[in-house]
Protein backbone atom coordinates (compact mmCIF):
# COMPACT_ATOMS: atom_id res chain seq x y z
CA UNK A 1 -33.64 1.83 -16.27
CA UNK A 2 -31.71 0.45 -19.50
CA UNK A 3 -28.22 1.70 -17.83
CA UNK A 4 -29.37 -0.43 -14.52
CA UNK A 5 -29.92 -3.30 -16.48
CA UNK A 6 -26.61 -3.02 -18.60
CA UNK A 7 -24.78 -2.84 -15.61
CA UNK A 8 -26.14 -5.81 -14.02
CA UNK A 9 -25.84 -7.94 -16.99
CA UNK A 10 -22.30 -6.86 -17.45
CA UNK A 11 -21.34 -7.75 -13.42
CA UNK A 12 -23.46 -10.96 -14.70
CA UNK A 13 -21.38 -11.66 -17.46
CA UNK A 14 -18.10 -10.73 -15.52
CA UNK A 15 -18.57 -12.85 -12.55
CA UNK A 16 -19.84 -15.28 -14.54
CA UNK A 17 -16.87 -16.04 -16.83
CA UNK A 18 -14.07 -15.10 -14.43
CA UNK A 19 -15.98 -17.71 -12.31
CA UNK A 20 -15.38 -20.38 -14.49
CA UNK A 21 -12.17 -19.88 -15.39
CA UNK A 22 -11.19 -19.93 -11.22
CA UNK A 23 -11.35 -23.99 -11.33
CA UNK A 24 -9.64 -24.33 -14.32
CA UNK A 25 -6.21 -23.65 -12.24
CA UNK A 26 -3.69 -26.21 -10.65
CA UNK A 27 -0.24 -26.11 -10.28
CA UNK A 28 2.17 -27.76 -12.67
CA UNK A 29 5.24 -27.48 -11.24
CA UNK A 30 4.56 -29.72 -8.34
CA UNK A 31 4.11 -27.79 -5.05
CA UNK A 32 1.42 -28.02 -2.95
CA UNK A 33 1.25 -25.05 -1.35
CA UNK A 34 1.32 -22.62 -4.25
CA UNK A 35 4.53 -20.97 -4.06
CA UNK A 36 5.80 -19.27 -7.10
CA UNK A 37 10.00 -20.09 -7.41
CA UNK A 38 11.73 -17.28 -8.64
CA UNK A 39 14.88 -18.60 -8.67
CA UNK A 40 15.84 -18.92 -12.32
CA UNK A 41 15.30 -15.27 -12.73
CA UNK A 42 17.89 -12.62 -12.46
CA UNK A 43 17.89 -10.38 -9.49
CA UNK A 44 16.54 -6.86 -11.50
CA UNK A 45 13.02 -8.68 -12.08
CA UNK A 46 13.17 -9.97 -8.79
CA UNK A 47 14.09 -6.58 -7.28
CA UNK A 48 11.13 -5.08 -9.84
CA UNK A 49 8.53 -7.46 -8.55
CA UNK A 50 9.69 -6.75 -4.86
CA UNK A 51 9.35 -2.49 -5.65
CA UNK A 52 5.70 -3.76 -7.68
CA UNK A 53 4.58 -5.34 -4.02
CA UNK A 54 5.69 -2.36 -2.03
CA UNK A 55 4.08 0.34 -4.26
CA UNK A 56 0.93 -1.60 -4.64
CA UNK A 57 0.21 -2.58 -0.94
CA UNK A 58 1.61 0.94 0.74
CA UNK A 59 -0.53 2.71 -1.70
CA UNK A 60 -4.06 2.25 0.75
CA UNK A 61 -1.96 3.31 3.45
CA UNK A 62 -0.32 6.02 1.57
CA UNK A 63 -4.06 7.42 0.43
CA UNK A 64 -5.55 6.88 4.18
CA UNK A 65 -2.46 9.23 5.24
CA UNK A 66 -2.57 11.52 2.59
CA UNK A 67 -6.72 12.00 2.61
CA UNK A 68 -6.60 12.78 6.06
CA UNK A 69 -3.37 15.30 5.04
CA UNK A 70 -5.62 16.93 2.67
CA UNK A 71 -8.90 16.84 4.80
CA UNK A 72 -6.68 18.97 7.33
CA UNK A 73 -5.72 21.73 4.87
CA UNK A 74 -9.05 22.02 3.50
CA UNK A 75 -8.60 22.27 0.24
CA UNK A 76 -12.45 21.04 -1.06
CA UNK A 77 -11.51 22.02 -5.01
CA UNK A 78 -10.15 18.33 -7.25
CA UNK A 79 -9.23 16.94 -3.74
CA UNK A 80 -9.95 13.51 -5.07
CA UNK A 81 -7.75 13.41 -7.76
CA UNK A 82 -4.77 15.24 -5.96
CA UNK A 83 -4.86 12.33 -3.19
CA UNK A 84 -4.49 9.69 -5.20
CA UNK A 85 -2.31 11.45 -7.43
CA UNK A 86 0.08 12.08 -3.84
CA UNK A 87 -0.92 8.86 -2.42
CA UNK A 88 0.53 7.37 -5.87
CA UNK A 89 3.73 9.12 -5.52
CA UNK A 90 4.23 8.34 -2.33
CA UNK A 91 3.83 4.33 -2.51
CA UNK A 92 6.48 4.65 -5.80
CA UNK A 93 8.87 6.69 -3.49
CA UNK A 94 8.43 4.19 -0.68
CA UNK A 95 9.31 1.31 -3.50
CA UNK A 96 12.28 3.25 -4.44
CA UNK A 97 13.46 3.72 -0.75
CA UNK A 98 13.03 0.16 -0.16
CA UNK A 99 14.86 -0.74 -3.59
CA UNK A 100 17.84 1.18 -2.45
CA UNK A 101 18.04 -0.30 1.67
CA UNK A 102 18.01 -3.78 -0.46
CA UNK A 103 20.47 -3.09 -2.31
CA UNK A 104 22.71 -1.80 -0.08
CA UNK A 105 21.79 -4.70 2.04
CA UNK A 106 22.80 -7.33 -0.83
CA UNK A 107 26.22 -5.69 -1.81
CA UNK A 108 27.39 -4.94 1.94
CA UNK A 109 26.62 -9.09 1.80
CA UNK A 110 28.09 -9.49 -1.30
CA UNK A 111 31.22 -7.81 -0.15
CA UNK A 112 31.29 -9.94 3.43
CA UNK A 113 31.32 -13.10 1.16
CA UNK A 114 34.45 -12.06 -1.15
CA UNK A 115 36.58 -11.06 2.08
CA UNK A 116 38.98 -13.50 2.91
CA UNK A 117 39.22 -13.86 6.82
CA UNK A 118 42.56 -12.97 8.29
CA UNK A 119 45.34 -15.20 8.82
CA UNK A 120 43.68 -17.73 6.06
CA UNK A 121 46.32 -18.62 3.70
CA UNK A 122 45.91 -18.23 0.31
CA UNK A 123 46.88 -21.12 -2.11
CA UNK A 124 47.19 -21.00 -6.12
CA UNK A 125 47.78 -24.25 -7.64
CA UNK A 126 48.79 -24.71 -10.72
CA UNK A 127 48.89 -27.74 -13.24
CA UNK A 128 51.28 -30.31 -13.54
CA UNK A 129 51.49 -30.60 -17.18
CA UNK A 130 51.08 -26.83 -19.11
């Protein structure tokens, strides 16, 4: 009865303060739609935050795919903790896969950008006065 009520007041308590710190946001930075501009940041914690999103949302696929992997074998002994722990790995390898298609997608366009187009001549001035 006394762990009931704990638990209650605590959800109380927690919805209750997260509550009203939800109004207390507004955006600063003046954009209306809420759109967070990453473009003063270098490309690693942009390429971090874009493996973070992958791993995070693949992960309830990743542990719908994997339960149903493990339901098959039947293995009934710490099942729980060996899907997530596989589900987990999986979502970080799918991150890591994705990392390395973008980057090989931003160098190949890299590369395109610093090729010079054939038959464009190729001028070097130099100053009139050394």
């Amino acid at each position: 009865m006394i762990r009931k009520f704990l638990c209650l007041f605590l959800l109380f308590l927690l919805y209750f303060s997260s509550a009203g710190s939800l109004s207390a946001q507004t955006t600063t930075q003046g954009t209306a739609t809420g759109h967070f501009d990453m473009t003063g940041f270098p490309q690693w914690t942009k390429d971090l935050r874009r493996a973070e999103i992958v791993a995070f949302g693949s992960f309830p696929f990743m542990y719908l795919f994997t339960s149903a992997g493990v339901g098959l074998v039947g293995q009934a002994q710490n099942q729980t903790s060996r899907t997530i722990a596989i589900a987990a790995g999986g979502s970080v390898l799918l991150a890591i896969v994705d990392f390395g298609i973008e980057r090989g997608k931003r160098s190949a366009r890299e590369r395109e950008a610093r090729r010079i187009p054939e038959g464009e001549p190729i001028i070097i001035r130099t100053p009139a006065n050394p």
